[in-house]
Protein backbone atom coordinates (compact mmCIF):
# COMPACT_ATOMS: atom_id res chain seq x y z
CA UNK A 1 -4.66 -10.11 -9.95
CA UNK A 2 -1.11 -8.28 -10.15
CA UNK A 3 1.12 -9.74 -8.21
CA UNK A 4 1.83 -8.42 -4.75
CA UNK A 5 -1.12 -6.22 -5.02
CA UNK A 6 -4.36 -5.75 -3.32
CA UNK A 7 -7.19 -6.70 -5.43
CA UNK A 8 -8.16 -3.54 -7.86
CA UNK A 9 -11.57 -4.87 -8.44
CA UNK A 10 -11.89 -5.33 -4.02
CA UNK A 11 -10.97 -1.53 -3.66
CA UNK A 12 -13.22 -0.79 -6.03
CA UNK A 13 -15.96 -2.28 -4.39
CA UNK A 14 -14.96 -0.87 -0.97
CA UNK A 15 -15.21 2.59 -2.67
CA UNK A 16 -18.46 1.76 -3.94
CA UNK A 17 -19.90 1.03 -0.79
CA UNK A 18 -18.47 4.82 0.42
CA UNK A 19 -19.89 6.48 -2.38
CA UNK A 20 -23.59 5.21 -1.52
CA UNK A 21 -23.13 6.38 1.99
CA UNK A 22 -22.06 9.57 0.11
CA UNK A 23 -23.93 10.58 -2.73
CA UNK A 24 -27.31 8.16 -2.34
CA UNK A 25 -30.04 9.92 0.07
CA UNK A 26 -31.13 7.88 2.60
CA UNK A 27 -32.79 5.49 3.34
CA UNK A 28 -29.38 3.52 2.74
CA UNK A 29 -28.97 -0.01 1.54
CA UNK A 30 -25.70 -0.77 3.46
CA UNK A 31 -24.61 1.86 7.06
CA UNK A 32 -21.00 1.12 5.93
CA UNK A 33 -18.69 3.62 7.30
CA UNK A 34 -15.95 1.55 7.31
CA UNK A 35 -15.67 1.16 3.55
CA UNK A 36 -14.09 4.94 3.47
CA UNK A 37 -11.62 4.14 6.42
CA UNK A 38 -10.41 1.07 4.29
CA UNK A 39 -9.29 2.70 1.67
CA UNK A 40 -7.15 5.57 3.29
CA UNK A 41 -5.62 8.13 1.51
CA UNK A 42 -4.18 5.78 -0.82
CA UNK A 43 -7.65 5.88 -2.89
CA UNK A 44 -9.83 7.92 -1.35
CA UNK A 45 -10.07 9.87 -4.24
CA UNK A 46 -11.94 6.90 -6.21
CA UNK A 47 -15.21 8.04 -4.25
CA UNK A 48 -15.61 11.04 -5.73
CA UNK A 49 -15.57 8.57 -9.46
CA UNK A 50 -18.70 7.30 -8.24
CA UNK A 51 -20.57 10.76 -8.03
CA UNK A 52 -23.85 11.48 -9.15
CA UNK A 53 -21.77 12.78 -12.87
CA UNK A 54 -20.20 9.13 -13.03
CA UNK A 55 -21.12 6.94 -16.42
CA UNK A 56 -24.04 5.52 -16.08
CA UNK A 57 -22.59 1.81 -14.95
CA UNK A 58 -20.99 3.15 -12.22
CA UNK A 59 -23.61 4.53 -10.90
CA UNK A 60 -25.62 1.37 -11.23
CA UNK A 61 -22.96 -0.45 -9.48
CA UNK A 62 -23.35 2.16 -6.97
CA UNK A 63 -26.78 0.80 -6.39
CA UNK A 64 -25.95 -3.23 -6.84
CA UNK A 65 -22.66 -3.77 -4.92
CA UNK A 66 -24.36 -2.58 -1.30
CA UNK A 67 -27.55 -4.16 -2.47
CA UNK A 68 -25.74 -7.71 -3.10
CA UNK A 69 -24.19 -6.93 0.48
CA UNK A 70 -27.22 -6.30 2.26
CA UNK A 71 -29.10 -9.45 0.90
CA UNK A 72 -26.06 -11.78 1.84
CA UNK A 73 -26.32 -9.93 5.13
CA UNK A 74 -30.27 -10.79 5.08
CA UNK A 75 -29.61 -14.49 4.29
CA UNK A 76 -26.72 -14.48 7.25
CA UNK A 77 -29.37 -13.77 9.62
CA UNK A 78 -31.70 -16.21 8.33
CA UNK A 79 -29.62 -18.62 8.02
CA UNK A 80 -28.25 -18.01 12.10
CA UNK A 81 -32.26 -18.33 12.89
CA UNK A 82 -31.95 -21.90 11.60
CA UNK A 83 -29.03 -22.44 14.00
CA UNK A 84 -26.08 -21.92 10.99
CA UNK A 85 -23.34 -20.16 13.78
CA UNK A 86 -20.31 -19.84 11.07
CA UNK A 87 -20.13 -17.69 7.92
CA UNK A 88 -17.44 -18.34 5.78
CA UNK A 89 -16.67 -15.33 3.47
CA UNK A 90 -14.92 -16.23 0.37
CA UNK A 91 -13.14 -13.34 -2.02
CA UNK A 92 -13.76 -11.23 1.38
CA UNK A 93 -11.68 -8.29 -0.17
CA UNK A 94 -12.02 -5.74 2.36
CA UNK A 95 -15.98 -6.46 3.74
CA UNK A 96 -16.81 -4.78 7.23
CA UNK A 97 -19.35 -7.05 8.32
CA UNK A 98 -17.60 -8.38 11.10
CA UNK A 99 -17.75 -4.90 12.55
CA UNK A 100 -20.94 -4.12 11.89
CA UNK A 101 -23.01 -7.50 12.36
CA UNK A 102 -26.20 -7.13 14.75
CA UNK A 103 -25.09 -7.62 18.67
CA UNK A 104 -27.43 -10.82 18.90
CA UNK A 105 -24.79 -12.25 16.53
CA UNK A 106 -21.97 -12.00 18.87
CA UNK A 107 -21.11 -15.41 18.89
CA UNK A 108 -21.18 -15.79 15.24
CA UNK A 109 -17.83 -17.45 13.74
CA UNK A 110 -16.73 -15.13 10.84
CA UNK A 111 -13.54 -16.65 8.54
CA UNK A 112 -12.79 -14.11 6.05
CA UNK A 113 -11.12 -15.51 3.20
CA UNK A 114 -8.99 -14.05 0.31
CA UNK A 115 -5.81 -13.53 -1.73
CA UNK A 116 -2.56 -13.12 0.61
CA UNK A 117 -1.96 -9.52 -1.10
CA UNK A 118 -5.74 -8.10 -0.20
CA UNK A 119 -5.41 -9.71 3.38
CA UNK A 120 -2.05 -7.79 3.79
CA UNK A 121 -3.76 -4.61 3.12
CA UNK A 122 -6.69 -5.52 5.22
CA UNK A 123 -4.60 -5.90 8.41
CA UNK A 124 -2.16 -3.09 7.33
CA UNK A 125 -5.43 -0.61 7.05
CA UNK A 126 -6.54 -1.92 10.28
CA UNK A 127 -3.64 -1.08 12.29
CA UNK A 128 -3.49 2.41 10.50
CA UNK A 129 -7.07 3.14 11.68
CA UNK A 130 -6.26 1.20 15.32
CA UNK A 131 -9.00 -1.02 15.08
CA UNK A 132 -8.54 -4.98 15.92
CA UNK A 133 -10.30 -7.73 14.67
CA UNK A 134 -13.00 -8.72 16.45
CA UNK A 135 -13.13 -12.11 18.60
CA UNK A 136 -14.24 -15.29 16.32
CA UNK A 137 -12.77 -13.19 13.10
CA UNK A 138 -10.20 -15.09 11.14
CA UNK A 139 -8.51 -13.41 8.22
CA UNK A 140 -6.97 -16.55 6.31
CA UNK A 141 -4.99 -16.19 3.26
CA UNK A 142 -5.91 -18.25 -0.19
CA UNK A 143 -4.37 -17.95 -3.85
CA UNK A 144 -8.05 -19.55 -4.97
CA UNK A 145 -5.89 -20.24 -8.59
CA UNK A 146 -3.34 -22.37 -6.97
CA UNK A 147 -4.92 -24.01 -4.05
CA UNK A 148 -8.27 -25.86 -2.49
CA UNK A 149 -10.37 -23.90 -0.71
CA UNK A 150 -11.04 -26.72 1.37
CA UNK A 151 -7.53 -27.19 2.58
CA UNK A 152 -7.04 -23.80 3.23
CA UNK A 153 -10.36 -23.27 5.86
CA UNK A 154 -9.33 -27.06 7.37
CA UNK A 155 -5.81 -25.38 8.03
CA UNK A 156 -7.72 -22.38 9.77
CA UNK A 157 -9.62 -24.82 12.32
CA UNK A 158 -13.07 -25.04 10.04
CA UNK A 159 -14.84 -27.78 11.24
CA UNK A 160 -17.04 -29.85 8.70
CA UNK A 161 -19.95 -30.63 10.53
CA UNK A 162 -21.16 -27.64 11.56
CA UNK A 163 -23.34 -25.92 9.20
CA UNK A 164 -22.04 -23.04 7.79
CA UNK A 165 -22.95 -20.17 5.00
CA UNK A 166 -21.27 -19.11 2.85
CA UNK A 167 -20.27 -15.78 0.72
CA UNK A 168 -18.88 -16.17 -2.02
CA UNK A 169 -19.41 -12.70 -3.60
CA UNK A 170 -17.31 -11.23 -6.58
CA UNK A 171 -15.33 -14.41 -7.48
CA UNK A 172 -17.15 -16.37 -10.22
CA UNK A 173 -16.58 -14.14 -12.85
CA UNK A 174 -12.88 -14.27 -12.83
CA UNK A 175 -12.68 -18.31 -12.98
CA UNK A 176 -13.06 -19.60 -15.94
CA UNK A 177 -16.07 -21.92 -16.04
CA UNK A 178 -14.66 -25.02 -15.01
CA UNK A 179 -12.59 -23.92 -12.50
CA UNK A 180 -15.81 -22.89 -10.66
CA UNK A 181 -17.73 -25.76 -11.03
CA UNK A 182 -14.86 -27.37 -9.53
CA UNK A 183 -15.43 -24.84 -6.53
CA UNK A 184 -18.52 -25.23 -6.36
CA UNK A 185 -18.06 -29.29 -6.15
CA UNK A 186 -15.61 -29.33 -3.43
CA UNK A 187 -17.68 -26.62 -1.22
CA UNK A 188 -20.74 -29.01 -1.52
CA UNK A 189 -18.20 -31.98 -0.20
CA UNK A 190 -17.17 -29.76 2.32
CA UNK A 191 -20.15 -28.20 3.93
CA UNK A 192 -22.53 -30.17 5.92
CA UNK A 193 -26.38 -30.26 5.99
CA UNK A 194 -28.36 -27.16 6.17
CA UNK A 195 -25.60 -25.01 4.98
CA UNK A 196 -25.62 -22.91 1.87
CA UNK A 197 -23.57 -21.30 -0.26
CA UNK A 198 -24.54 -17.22 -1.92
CA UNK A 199 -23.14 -16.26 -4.79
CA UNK A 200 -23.30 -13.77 -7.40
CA UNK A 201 -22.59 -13.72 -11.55
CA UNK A 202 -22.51 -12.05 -14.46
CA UNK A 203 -24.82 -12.77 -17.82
CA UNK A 204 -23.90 -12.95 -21.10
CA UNK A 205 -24.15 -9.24 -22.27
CA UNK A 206 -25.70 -10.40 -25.59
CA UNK A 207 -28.76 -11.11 -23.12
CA UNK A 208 -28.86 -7.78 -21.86
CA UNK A 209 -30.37 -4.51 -23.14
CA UNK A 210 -28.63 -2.69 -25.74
CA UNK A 211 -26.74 -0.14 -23.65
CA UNK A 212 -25.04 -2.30 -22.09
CA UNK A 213 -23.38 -3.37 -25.94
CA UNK A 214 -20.49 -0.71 -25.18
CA UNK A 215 -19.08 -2.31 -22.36
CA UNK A 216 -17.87 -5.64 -24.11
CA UNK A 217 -15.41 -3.25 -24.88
CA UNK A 218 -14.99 -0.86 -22.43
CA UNK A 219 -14.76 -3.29 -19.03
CA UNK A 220 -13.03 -6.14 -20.74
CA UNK A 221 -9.80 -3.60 -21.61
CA UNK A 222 -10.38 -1.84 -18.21
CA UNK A 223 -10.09 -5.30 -16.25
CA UNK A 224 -7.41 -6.81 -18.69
CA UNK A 225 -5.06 -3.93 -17.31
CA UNK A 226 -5.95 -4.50 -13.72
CA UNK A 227 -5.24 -7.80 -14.40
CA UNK A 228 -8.73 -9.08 -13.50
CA UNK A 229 -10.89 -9.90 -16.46
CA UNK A 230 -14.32 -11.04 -16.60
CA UNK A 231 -14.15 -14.20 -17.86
CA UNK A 232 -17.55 -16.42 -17.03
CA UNK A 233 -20.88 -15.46 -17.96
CA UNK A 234 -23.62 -17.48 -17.12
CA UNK A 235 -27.20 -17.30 -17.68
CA UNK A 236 -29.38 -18.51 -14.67
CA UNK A 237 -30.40 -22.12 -15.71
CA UNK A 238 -26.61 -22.53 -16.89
CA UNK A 239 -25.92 -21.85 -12.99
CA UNK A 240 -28.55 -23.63 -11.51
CA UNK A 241 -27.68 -26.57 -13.64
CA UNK A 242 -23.60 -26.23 -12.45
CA UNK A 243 -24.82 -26.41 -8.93
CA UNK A 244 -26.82 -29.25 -8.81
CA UNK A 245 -23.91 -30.76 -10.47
CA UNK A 246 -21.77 -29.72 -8.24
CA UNK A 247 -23.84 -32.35 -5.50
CA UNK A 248 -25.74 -29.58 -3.87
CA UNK A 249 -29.92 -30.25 -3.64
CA UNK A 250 -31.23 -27.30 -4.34
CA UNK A 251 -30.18 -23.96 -6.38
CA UNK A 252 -32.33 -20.67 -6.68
CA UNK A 253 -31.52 -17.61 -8.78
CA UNK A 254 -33.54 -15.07 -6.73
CA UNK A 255 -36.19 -13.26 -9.66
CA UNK A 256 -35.15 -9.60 -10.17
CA UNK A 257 -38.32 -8.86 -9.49
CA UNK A 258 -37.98 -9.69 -5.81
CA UNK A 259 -34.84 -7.68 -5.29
CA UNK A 260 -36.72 -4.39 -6.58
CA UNK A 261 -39.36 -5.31 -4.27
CA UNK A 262 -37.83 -5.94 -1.12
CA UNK A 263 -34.73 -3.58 -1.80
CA UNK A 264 -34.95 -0.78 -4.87
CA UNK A 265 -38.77 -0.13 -4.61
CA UNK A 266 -38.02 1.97 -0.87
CA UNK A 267 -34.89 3.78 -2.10
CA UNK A 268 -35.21 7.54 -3.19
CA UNK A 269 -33.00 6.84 -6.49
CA UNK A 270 -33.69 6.55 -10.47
CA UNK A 271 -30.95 4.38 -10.73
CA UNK A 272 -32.40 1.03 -12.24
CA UNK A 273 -31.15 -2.22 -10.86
CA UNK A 274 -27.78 -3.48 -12.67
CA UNK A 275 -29.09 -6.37 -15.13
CA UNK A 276 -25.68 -7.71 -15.72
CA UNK A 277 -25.83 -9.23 -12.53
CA UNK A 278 -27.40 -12.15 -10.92
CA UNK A 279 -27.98 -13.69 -7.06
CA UNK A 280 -27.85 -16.83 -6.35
CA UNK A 281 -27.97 -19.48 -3.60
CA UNK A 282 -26.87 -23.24 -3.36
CA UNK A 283 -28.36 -24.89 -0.28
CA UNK A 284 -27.29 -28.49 0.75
């Protein structure tokens, strides 16, 4: 990240969201009308980069980011029907589920998580639209490069033995390898039984069909400048194998071919699912 500055890549994603609301017919993967409200004036304009004319990746990341959002938003619900009554959302950038989660959720515990900059712009964009945070939201403020996630959500009254799930959407990518496995480690220490941890990540693009060759060059110098590069790629028994490491008992890379069936296959749109990117869960 720049300094003092709102996460590029979490605007990004919050204009993302819009544009499917805008330019993808219904029926929608994601109802998220407060993605446009986020971003304000300020960047409004990036919807209308995410049009139907857009290159081709950003229209496939039109389809995956509200896709990833509406699975997490799946497993939140399954996991509350196993009695989990805390989600913990990690690299929240500027998510809406805490306005929009189902009324029988109500007493769900939400602690949103992310870089003092984006949380700054969070609240400030709240206040400009006049809408509070809703009762049993946190927003709590973590440089994940220079300190334990752990200490931070202890510091925010997070309490260990409760099960919890958690998101933990976006971030991977930008640790280097290590650093994440050493995330990953300490969340397993932290969380107690039946909790779980969903995350997504990026594979190696020499894995990948060949369109996707150009964009070794053209994302790398595009999130160099934003000061955000992509800088772990994994491929899915490399993850697996760096969470069960990491102490947790079980890890599951869900098969593309179940998110096209229970997502893609009902949506009017010829936009194929992204394969760059993969969905994952580590359950204790």
């Amino acid at each position: 990240m720049i300094e003092d500055q709102p996460s590029h890549t979490a605007i990004h994603v919050a204009a993302t969201r819009a544009a499917h609301l805008r330019f993808d017919p219904p029926p929608h993967l994601l109802e998220d009308s407060m993605a446009e409200a986020f971003l304000g004036d300020e960047y409004a304009g990036l919807i209308d980069t995410l049009d139907n004319n857009a290159h081709w990746v950003l229209r496939e990341n039109r389809l995956f980011v509200p896709l990833r959002a509406r699975w997490v938003e799946d497993e939140v619900a399954r996991a509350c029907e196993a009695g989990v009554r805390c989600f913990v959302i990690l690299g929240a950038g500027l998510d809406s589920y805490a306005f929009r989660r189902p009324a029988a959720l109500h007493d769900l515990e939400i602690i949103e998580v992310d870089h003092p900059a984006t949380q700054r712009f969070k609240r400030a964009r709240l206040d400009a639209i006049g809408r509070k945070i809703p009762d049993g939201v946190r927003l709590v403020e973590c440089d994940f490069e220079r300190a334990r996630v752990s200490d931070t959500l202890f510091a925010a009254g997070f309490d260990a033995g409760t099960p919890a799930f958690v998101s933990w959407m976006g971030v991977i990518y930008y640790l280097e390898r290590e650093t994440a496995r050493g995330a990953l480690a300490e969340l397993a220490e932290l969380l107690g039984p039946t909790s779980g941890v969903a995350l997504d990540f990026l594979r190696p693009y020499e894995d990948l069909s060949p369109r996707y060759a150009e964009l070794t060059r053209l994302s790398g110098q595009y999130l160099k400048r934003a000061g955000e590069p992509h800088v772990n790629f994994l491929r899915d028994e490399d993850l697996e194998a760096d969470i069960l490491e990491a102490g947790f008992g079980e890890a599951e890379v869900v098969a593309r071919r179940t998110l096209i069936d229970r997502y893609v296959r009902a949506l009017h749109s010829e936009v194929p699912l992204s394969e760059r990117f993969g969905l994952a869960i580590a359950r204790k």
